[in-house]
C-alpha atoms as a PDB file:
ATOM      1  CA  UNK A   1      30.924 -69.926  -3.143  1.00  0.00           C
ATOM      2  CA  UNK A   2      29.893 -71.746  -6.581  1.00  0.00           C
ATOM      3  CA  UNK A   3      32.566 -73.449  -8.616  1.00  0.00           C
ATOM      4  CA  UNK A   4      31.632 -71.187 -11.627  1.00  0.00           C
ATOM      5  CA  UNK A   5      31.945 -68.165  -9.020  1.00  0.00           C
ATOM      6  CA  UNK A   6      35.218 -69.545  -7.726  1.00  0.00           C
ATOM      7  CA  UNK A   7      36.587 -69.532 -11.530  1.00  0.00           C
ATOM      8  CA  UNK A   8      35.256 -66.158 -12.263  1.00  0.00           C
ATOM      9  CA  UNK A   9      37.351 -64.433  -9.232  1.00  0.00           C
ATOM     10  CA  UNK A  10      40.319 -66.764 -10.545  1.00  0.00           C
ATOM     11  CA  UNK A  11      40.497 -64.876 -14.119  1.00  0.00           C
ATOM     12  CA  UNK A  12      40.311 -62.059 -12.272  1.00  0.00           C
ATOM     13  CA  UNK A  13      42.979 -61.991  -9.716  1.00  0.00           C
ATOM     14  CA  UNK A  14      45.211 -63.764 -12.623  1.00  0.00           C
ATOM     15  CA  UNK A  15      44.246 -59.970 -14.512  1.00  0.00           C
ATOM     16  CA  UNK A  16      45.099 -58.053 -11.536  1.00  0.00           C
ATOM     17  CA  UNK A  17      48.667 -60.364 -10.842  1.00  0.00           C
ATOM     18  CA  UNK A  18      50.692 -58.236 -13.776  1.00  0.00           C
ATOM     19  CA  UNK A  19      51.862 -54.719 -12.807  1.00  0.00           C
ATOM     20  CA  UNK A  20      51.296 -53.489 -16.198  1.00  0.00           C
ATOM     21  CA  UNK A  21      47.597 -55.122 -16.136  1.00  0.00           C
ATOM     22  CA  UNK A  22      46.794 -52.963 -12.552  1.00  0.00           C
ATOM     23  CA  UNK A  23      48.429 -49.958 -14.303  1.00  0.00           C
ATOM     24  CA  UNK A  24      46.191 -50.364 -17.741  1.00  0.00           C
ATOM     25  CA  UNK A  25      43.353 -50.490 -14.906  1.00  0.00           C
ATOM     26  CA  UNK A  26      44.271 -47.375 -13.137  1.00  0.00           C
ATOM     27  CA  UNK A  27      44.780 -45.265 -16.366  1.00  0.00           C
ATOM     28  CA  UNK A  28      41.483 -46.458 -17.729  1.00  0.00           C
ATOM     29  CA  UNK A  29      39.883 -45.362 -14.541  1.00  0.00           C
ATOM     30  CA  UNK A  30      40.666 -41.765 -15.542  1.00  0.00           C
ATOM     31  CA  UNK A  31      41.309 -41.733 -19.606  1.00  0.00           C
ATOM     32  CA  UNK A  32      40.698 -38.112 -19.790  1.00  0.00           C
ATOM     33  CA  UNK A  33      43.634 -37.810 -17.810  1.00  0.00           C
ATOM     34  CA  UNK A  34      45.447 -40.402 -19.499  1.00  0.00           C
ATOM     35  CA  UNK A  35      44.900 -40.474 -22.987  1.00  0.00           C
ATOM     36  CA  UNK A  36      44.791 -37.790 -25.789  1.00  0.00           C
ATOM     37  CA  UNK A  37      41.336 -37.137 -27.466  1.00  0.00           C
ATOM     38  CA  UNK A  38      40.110 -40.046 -30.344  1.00  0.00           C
ATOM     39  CA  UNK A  39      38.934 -39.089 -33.294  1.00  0.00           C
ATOM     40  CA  UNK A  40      36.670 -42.157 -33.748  1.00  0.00           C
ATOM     41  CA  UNK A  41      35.603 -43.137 -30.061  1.00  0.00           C
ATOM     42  CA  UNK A  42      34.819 -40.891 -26.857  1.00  0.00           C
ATOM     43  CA  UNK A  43      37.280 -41.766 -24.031  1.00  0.00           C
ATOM     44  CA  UNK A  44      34.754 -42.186 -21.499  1.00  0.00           C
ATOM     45  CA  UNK A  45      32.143 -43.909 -23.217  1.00  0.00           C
ATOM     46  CA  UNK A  46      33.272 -46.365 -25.701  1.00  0.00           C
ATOM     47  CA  UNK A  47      36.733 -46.479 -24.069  1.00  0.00           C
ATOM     48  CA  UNK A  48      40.572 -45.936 -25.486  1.00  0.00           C
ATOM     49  CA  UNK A  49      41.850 -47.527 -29.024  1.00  0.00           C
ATOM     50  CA  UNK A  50      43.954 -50.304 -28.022  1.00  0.00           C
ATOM     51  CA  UNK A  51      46.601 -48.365 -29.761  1.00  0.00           C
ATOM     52  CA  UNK A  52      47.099 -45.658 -27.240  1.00  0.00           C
ATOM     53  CA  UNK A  53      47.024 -48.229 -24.473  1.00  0.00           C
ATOM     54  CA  UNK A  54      50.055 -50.131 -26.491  1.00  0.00           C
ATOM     55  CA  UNK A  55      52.223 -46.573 -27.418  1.00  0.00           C
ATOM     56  CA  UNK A  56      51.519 -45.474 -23.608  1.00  0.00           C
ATOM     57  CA  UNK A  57      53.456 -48.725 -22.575  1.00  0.00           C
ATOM     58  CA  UNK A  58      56.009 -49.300 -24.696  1.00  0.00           C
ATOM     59  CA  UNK A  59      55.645 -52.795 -25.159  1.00  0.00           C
ATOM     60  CA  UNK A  60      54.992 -54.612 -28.403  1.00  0.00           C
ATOM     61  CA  UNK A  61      51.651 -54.863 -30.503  1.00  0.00           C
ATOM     62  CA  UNK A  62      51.149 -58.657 -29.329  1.00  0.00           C
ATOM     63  CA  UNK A  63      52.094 -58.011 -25.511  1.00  0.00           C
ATOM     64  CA  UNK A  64      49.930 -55.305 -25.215  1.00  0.00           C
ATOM     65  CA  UNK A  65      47.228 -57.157 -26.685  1.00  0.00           C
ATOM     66  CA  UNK A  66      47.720 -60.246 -24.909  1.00  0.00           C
ATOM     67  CA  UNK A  67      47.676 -58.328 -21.542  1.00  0.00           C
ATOM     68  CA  UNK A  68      44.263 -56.512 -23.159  1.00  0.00           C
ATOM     69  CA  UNK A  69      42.838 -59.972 -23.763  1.00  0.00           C
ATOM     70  CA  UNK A  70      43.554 -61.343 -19.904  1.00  0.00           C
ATOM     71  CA  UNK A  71      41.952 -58.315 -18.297  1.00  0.00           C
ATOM     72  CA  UNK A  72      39.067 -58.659 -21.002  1.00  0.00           C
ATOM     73  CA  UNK A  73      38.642 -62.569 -19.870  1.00  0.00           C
ATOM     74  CA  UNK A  74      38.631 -61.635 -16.417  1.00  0.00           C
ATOM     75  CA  UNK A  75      35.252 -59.362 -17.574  1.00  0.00           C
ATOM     76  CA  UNK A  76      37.547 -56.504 -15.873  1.00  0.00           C
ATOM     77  CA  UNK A  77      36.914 -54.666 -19.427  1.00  0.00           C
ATOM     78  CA  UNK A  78      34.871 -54.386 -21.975  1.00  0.00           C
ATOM     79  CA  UNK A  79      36.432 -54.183 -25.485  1.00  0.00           C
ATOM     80  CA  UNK A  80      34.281 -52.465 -28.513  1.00  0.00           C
ATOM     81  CA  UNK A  81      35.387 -53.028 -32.291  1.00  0.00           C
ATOM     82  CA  UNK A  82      34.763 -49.819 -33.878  1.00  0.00           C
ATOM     83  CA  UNK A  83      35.745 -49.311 -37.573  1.00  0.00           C
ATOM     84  CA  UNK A  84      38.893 -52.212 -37.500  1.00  0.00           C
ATOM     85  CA  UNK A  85      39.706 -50.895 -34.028  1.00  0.00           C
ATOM     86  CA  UNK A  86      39.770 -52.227 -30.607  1.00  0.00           C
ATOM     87  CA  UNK A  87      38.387 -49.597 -27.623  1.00  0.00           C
ATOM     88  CA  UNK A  88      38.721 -50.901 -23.464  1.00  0.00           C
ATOM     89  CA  UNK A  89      37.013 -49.320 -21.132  1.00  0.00           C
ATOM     90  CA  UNK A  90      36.272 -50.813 -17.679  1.00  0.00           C
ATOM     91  CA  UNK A  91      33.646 -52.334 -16.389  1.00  0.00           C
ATOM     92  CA  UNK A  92      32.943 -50.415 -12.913  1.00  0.00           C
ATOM     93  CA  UNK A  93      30.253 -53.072 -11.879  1.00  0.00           C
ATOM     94  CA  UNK A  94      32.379 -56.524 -11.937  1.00  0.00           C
ATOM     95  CA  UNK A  95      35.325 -54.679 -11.054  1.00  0.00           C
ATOM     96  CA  UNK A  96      33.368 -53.370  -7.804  1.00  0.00           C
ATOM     97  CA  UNK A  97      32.168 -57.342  -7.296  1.00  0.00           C
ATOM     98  CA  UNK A  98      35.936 -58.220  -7.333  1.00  0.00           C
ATOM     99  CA  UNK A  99      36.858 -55.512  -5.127  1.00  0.00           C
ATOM    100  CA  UNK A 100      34.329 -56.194  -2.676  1.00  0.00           C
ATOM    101  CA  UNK A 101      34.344 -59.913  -2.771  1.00  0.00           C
ATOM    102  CA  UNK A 102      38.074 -59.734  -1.745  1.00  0.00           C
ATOM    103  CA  UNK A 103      37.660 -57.426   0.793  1.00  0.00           C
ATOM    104  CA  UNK A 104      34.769 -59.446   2.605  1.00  0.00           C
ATOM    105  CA  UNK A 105      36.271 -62.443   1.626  1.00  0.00           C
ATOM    106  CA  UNK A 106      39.485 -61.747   3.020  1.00  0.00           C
END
C-alpha cells in the first residue's frame, strides 16, 4: 500500500473512531428517515443542512461542526455551501473503498 494510500485510510478510521461520527454516518445513509424535509436542499441529493445534523445531536454549533469537518477530511462526506449553508451527504464510493479495504485488509 502507498504512503499517500496509507494516510488516506488513516483520516478515515480517525472519522469512523467517534460514536457520534459512525452515528452522523448511519443517519446520513437514510436522511429521509432521519431528517425533516429542507426547504433549500433535497435530502438525498445535495445532502442535510449542517443545522439539522447539530439540533439532532444535541451538541454545540462548534462540536458538531468540528465532528462534520473530520468525517469531511476523511472524504467520508461531501459538504455543499448552498445560500450561507452547509449540506453533508455521503460519499457511497470512498466510503465503499474504506469498507472494503478493511475487510480484505483485515
Amino acid at each position: 500500500m502507498r504512503n499517500d494510500e496509507l494516510d488516506e485510510w488513516s483520516k478515515a478510521l480517525d472519522g469512523v473512531a467517534s460514536p457520534v461520527r459512525r452515528q452522523i454516518l448511519r443517519w446520513l445513509r437514510d436522511p429521509v428517515s432521519h431528517f425533516p424535509p429542507q426547504v433549500d436542499g433535497d435530502l438525498l441529493t445535495e445532502g442535510v443542512c449542517s443545522d439539522f445534523i447539530r439540533e439532532k445531536l444535541g451538541l454545540a454549533a462548534s462540536t458538531t461542526s468540528r465532528h462534520l469537518n473530520l468525517l469531511t477530511e476523511a472524504g467520508l462526506l461531501v459538504a455543499t455551501r448552498k445560500k450561507g449553508w452547509t449540506f453533508y451527504r455521503r460519499d457511497e464510493a470512498t466510503i465503499h473503498r474504506f469498507t472494503t479495504e478493511l475487510r480484505e485488509g483485515l
